[in-house]
N, C-alpha and C. Protein backbone atom coordinates (compact mmCIF):
# COMPACT_ATOMS: atom_id res chain seq x y z
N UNK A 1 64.62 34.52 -36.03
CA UNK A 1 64.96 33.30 -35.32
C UNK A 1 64.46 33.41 -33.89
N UNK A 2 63.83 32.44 -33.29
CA UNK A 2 63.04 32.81 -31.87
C UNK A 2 64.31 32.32 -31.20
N UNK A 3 64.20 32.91 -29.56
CA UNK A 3 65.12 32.74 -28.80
C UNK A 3 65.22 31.42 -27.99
N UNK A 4 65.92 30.71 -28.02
CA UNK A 4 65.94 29.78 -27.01
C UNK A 4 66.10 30.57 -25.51
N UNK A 5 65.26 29.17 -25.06
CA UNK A 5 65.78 29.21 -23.53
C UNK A 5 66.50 28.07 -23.10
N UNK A 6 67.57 28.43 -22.48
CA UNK A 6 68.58 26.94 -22.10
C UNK A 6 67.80 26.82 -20.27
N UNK A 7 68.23 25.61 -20.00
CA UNK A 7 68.22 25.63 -18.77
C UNK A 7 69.17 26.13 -17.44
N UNK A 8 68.45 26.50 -16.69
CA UNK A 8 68.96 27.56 -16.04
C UNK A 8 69.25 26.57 -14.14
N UNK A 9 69.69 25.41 -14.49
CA UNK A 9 70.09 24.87 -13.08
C UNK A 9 70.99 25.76 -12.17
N UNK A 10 70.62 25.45 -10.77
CA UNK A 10 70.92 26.07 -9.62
C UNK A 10 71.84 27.80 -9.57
N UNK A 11 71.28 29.04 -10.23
CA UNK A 11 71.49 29.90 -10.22
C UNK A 11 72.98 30.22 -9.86
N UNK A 12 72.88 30.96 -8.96
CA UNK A 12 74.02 31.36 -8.22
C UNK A 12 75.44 30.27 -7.91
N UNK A 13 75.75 29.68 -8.72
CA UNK A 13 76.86 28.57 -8.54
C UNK A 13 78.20 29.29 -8.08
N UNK A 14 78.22 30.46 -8.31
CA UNK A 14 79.06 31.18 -7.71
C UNK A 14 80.19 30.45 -7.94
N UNK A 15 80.30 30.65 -8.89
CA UNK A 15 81.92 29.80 -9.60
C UNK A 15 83.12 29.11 -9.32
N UNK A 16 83.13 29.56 -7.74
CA UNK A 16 84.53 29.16 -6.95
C UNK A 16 83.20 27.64 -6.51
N UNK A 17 82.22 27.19 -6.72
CA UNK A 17 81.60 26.09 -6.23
C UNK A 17 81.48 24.94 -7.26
N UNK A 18 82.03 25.43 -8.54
CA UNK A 18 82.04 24.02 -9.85
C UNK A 18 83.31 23.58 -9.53
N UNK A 19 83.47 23.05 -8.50
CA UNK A 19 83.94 21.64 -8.34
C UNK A 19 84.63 20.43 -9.63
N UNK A 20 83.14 20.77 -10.25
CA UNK A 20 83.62 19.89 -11.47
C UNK A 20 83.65 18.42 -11.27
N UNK A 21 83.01 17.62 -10.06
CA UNK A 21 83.75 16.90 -9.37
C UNK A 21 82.00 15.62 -9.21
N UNK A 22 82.88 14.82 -9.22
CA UNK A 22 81.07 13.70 -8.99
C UNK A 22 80.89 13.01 -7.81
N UNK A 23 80.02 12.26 -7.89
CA UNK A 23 79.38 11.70 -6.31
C UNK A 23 80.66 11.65 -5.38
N UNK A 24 81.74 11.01 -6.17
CA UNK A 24 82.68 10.22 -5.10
C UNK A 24 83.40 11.50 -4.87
N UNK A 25 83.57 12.51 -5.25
CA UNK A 25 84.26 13.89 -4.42
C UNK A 25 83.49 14.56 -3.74
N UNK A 26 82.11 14.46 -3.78
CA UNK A 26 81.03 15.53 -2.51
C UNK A 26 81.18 14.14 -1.40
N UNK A 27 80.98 13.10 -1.42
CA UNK A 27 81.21 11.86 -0.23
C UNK A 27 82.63 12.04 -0.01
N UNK A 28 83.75 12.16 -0.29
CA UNK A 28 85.04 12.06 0.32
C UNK A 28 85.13 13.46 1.22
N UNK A 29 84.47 14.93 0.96
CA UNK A 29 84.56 15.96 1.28
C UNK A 29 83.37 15.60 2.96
N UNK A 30 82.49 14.37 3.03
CA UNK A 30 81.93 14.56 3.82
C UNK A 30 80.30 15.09 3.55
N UNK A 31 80.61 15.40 1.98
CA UNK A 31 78.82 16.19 2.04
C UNK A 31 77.33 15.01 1.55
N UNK A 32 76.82 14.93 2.30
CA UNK A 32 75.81 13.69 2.85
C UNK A 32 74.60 14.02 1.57
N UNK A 33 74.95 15.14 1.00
CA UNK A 33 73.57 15.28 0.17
C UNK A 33 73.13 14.67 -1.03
N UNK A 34 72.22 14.27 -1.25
CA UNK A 34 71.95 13.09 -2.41
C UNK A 34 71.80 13.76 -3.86
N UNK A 35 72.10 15.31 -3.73
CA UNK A 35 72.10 16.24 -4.58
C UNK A 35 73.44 16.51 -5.31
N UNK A 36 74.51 16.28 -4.17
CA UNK A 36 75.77 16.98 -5.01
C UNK A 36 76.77 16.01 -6.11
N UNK A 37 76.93 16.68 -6.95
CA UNK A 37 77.75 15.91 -7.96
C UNK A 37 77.55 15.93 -9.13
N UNK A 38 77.31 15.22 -10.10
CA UNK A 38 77.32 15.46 -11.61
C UNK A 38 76.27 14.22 -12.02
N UNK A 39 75.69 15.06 -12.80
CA UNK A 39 74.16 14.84 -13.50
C UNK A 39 73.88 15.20 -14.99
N UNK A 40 73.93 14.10 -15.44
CA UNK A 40 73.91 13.92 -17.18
C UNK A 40 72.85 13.87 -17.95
N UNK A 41 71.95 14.23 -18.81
CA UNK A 41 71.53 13.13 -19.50
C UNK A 41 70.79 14.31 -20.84
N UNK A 42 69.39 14.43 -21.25
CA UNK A 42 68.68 15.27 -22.02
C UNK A 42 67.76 16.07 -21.80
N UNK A 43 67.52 17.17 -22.78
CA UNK A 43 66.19 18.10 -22.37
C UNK A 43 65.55 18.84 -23.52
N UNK A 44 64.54 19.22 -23.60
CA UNK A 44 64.27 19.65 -25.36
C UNK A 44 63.26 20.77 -24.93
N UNK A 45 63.96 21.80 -26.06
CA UNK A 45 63.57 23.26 -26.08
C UNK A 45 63.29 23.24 -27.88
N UNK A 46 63.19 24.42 -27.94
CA UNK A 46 62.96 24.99 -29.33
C UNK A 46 63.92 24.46 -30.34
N UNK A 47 64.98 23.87 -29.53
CA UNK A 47 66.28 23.60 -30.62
C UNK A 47 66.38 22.29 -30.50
N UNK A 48 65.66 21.47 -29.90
CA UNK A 48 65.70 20.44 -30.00
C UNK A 48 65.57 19.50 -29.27
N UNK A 49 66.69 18.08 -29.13
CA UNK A 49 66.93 16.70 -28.14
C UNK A 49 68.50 17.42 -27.76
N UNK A 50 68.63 18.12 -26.42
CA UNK A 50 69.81 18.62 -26.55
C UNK A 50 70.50 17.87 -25.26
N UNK A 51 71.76 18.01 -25.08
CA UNK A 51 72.49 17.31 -24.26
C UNK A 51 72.86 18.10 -23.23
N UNK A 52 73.01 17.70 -21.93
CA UNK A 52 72.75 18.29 -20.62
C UNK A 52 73.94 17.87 -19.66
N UNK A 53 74.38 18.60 -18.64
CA UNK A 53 75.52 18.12 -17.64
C UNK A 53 74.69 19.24 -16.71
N UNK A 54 74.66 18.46 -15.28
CA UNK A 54 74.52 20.12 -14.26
C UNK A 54 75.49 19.25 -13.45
N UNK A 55 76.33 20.21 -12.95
CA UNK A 55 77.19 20.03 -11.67
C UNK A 55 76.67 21.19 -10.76
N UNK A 56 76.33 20.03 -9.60
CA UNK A 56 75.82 20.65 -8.27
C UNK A 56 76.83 20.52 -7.55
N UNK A 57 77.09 22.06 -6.59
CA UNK A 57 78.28 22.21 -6.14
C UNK A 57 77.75 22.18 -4.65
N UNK A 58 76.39 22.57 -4.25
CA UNK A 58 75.88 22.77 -3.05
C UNK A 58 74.02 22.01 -3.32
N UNK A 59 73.79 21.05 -2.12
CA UNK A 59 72.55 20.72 -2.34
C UNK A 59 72.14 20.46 -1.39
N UNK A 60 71.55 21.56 -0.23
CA UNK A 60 71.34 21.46 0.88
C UNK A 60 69.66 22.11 0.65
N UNK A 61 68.86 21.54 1.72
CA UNK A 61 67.84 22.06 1.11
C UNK A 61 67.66 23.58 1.14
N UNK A 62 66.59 24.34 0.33
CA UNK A 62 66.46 25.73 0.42
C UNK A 62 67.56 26.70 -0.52
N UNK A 63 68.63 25.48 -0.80
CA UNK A 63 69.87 26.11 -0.92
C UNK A 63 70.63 24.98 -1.92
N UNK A 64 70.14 25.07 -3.36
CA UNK A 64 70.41 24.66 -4.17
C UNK A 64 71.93 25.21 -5.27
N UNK A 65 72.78 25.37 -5.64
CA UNK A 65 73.63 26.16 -6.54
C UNK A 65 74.60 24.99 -7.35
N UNK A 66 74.43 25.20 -8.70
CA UNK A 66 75.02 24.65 -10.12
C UNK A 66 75.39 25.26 -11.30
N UNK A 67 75.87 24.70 -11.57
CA UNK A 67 76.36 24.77 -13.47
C UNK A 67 75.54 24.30 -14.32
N UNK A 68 75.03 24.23 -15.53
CA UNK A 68 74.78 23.87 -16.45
C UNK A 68 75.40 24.34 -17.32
N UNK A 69 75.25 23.10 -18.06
CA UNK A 69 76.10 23.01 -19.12
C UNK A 69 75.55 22.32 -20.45
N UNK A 70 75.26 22.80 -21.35
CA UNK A 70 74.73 22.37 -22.32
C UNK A 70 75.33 22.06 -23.82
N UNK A 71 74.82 21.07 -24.71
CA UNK A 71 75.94 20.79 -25.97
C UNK A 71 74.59 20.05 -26.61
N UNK A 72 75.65 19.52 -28.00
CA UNK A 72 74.77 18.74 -28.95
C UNK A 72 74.61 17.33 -28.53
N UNK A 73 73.59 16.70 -28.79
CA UNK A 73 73.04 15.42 -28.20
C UNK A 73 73.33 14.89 -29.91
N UNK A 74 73.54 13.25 -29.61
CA UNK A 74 73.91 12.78 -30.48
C UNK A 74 72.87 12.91 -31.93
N UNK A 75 71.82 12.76 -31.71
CA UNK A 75 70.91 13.05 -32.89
C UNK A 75 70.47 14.55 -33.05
N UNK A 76 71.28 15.29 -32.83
CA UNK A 76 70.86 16.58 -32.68
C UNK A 76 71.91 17.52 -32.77
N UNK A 77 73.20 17.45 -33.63
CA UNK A 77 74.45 17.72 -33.87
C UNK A 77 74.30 19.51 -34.03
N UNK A 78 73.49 19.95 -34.59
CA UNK A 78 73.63 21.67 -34.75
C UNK A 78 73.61 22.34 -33.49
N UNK A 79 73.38 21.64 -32.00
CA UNK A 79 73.01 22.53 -31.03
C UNK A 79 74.38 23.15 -30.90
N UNK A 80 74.59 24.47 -30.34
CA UNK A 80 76.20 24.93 -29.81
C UNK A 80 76.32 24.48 -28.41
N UNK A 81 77.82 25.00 -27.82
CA UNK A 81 77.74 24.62 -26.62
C UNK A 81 77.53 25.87 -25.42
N UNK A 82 77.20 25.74 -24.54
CA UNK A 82 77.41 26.80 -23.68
C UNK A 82 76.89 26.39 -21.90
N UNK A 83 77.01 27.77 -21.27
CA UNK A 83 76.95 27.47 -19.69
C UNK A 83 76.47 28.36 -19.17
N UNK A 84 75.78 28.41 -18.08
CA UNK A 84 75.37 29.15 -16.96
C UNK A 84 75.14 28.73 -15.51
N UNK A 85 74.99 29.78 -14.42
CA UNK A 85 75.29 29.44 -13.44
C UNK A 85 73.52 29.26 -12.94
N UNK A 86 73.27 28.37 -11.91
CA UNK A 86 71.62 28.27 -11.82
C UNK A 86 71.60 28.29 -9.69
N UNK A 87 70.53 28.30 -9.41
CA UNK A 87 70.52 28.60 -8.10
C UNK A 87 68.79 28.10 -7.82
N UNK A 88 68.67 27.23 -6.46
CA UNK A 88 66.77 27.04 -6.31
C UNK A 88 67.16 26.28 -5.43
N UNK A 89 66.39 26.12 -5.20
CA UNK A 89 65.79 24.99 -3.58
C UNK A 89 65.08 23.74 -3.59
N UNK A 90 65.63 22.54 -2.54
CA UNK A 90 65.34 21.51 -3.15
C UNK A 90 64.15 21.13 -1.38
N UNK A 91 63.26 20.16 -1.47
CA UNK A 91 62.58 19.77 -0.93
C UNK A 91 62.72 18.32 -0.68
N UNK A 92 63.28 17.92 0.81
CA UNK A 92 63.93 16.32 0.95
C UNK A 92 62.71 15.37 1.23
N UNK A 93 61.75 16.42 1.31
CA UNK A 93 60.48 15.63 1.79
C UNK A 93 59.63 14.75 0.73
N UNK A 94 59.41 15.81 0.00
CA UNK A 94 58.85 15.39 -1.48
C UNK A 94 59.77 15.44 -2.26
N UNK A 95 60.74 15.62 -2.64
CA UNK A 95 61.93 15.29 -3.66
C UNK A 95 61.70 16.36 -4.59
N UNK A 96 61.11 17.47 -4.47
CA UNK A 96 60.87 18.79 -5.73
C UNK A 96 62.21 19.48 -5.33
N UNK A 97 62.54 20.20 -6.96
CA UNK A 97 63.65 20.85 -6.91
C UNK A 97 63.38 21.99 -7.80
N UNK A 98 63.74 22.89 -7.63
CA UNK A 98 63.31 23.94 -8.18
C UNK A 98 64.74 24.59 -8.85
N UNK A 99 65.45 24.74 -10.02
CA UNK A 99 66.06 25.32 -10.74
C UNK A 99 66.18 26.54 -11.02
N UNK A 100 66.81 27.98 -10.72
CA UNK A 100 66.53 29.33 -11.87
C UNK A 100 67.99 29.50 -12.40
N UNK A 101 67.72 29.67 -13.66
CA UNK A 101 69.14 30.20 -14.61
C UNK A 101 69.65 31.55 -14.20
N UNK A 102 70.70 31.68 -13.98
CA UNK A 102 71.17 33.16 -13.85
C UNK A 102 72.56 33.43 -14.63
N UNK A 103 73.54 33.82 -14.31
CA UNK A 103 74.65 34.24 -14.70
C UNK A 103 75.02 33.53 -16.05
N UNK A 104 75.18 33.72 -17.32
CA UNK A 104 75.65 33.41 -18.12
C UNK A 104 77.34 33.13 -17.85
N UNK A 105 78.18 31.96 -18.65
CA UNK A 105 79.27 31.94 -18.42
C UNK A 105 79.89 31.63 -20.25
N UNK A 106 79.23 31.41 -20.62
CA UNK A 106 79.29 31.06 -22.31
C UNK A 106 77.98 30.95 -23.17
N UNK A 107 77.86 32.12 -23.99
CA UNK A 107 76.19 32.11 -24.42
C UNK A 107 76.30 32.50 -25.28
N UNK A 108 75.58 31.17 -26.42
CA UNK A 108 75.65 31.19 -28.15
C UNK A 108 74.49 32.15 -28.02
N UNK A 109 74.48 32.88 -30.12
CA UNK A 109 73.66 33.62 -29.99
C UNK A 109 72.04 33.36 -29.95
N UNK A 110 71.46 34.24 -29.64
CA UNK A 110 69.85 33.74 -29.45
C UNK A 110 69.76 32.57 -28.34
N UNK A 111 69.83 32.50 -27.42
CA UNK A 111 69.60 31.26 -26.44
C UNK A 111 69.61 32.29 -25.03
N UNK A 112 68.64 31.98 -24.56
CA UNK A 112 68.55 32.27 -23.05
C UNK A 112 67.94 31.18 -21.79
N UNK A 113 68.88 31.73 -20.83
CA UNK A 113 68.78 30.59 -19.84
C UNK A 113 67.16 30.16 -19.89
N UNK A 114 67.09 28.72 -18.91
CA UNK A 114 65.70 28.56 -18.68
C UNK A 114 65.71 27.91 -16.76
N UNK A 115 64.95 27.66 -16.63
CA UNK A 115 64.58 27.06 -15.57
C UNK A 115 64.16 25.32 -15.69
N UNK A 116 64.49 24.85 -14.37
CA UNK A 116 64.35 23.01 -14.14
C UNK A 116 63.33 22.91 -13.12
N UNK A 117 62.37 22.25 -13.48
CA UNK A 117 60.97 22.07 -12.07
C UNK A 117 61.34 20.29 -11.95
N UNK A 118 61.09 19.86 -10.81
CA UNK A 118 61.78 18.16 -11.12
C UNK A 118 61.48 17.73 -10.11
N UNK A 119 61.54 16.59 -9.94
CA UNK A 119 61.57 15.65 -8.59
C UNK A 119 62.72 14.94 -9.17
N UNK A 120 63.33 14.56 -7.60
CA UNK A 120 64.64 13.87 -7.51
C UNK A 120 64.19 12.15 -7.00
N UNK A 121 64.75 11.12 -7.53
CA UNK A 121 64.35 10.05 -6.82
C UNK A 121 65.79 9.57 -6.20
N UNK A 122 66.25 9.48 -4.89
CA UNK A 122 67.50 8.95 -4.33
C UNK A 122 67.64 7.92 -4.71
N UNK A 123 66.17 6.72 -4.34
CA UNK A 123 66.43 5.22 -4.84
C UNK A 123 67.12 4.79 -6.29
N UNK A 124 66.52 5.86 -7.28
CA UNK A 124 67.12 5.68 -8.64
C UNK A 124 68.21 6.42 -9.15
N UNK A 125 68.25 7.23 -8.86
CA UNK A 125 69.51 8.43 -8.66
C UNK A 125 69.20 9.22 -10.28
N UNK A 126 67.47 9.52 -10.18
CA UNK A 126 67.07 10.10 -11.23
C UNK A 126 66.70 11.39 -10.61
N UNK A 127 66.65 12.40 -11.59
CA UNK A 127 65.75 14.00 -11.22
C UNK A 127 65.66 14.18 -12.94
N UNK A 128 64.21 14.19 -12.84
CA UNK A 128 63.11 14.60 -13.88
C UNK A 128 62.54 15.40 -14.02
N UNK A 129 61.66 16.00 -15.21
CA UNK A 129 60.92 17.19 -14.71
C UNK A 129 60.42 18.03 -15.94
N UNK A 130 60.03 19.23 -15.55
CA UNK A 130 59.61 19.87 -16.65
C UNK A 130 61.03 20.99 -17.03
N UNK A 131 60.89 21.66 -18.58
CA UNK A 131 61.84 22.79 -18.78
C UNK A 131 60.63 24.13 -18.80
N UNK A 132 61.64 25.23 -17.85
CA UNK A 132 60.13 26.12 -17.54
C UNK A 132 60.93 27.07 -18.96
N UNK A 133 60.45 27.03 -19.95
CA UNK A 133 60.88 27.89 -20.58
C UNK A 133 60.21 28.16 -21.79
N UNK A 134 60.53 29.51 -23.01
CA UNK A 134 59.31 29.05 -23.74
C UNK A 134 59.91 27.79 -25.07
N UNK A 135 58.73 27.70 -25.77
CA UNK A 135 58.90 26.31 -26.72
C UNK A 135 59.86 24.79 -25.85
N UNK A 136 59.63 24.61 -24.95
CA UNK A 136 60.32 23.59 -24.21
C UNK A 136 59.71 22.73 -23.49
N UNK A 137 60.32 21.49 -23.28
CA UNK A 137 59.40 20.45 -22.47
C UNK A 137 59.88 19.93 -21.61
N UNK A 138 60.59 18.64 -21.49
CA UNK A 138 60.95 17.86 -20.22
C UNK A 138 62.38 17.43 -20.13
N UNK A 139 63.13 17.28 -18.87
CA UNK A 139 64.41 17.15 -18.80
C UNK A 139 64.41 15.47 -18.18
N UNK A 140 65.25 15.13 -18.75
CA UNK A 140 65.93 13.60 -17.87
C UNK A 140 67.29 13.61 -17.43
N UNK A 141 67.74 13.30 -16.37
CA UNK A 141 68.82 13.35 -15.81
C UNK A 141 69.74 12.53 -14.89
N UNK A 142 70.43 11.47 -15.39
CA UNK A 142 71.22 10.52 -14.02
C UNK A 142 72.62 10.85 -13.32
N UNK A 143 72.54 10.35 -12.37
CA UNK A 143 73.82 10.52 -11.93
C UNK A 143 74.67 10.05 -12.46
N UNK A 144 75.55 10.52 -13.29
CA UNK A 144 76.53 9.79 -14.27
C UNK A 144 77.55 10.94 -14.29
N UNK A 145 78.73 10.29 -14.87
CA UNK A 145 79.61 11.97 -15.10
C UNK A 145 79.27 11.98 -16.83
N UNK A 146 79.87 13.40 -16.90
CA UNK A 146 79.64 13.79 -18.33
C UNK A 146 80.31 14.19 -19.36
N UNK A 147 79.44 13.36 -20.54
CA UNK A 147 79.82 12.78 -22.05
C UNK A 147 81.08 13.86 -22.56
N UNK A 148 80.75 14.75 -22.03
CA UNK A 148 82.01 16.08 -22.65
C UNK A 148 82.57 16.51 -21.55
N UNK A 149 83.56 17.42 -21.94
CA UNK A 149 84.57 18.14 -20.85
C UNK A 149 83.97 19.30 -20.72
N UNK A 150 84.11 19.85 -19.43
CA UNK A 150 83.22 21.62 -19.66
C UNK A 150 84.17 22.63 -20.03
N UNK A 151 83.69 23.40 -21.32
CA UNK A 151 85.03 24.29 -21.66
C UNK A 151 85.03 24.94 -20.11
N UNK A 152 86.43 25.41 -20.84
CA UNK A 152 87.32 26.36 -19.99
C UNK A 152 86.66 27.66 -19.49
N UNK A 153 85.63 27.71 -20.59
CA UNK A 153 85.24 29.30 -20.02
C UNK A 153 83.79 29.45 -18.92
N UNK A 154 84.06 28.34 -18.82
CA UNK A 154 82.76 27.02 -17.60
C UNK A 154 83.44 27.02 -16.23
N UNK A 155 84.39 27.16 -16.25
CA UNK A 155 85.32 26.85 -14.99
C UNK A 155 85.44 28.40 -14.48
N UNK A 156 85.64 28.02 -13.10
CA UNK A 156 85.78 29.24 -11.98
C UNK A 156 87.22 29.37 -12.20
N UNK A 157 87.57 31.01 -12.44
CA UNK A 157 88.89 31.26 -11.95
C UNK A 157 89.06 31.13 -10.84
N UNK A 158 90.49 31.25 -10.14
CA UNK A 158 91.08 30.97 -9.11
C UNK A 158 90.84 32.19 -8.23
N UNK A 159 90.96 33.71 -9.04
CA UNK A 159 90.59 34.43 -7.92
C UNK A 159 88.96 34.84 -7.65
N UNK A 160 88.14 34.60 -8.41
CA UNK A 160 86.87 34.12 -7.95
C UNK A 160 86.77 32.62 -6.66
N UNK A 161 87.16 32.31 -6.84
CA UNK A 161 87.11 31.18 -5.78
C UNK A 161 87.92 31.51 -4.67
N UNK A 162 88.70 32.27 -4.35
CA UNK A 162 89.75 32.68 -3.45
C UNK A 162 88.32 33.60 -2.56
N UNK A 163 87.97 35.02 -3.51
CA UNK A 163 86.91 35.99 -3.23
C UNK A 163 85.81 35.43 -2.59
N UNK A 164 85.14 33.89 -3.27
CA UNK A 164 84.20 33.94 -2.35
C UNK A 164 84.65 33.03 -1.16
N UNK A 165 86.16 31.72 -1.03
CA UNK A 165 85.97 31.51 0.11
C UNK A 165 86.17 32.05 1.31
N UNK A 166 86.64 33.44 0.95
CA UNK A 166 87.24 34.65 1.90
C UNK A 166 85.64 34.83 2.75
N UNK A 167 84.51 35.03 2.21
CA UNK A 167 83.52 35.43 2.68
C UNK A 167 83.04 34.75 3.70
């Protein structure tokens, strides 16, 4: 069975930063970035039309960090579910965003993270792009919240989030 690669949005999310939380909680907190919040939609790898959530917890440029979160898309029911933490840098000039998968947080078997190459459009509140991974192609993504709940084992404990806001 060849390995998937999942996508690997904003690396280092550093767990105490999934928020979990959409446009209208990074604007009430004050954070101006057209990046932070929750981002829905599809992306297709080896396994398929699969279904996508990234929660961006930080989207400052240079200094990208998220969740992904991945599941079965409606025509595409066998995918499993799972998560990782992603980390990259975004460009306000040209709207490129650069994705790397890192930390696993729930990982079916055979699947490994992947990477997101994209441009963001503010006017449309789209980020598109390629999946850098192998057997994989292109991601679509809106600002929307998302179709599922993120398991539990997606979420930052409390003393992870304590640890890093100590820092």
């Amino acid at each position: 069975m060849p390995a998937f690669r999942q996508i690997s949005w904003a690396t280092t999310l550093v767990a105490a930063g999934i928020a979990l939380a959409g446009p209208a909680s990074a604007q009430s907190r004050g954070d101006a970035s057209p990046l932070t919040g929750t981002w829905s939609g599809e992306y297709v790898c080896n396994q398929g039309l699969t279904g996508v959530t990234l929660t961006v917890t930080r989207g400052e440029a240079r200094d990208v960090r998220a969740l992904f979160h991945f599941y079965a898309a409606p025509g595409n029911p066998g995918v499993p579910t799972g998560c990782f933490e992603m980390a990259g840098t975004y460009d306000p000039g040209s709207g490129e965003m650069r994705l790397e998968g890192g930390r696993w947080l729930l990982q079916p078997p055979d699947y490994v993270t992947v990477d997101f190459i994209g441009r963001l459009d503010p006017a449309t509140g789209r980020f598109a792009g390629q999946v850098d991974g192998p057997g994989c192609g292109t991601f679509r993504l809106a600002r929307r919240p998302s179709p599922l709940p993120v398991p539990r084992a997606c979420r930052p404990r409390p003393e992870t989030v304590a640890s890093v806001q100590s820092r």
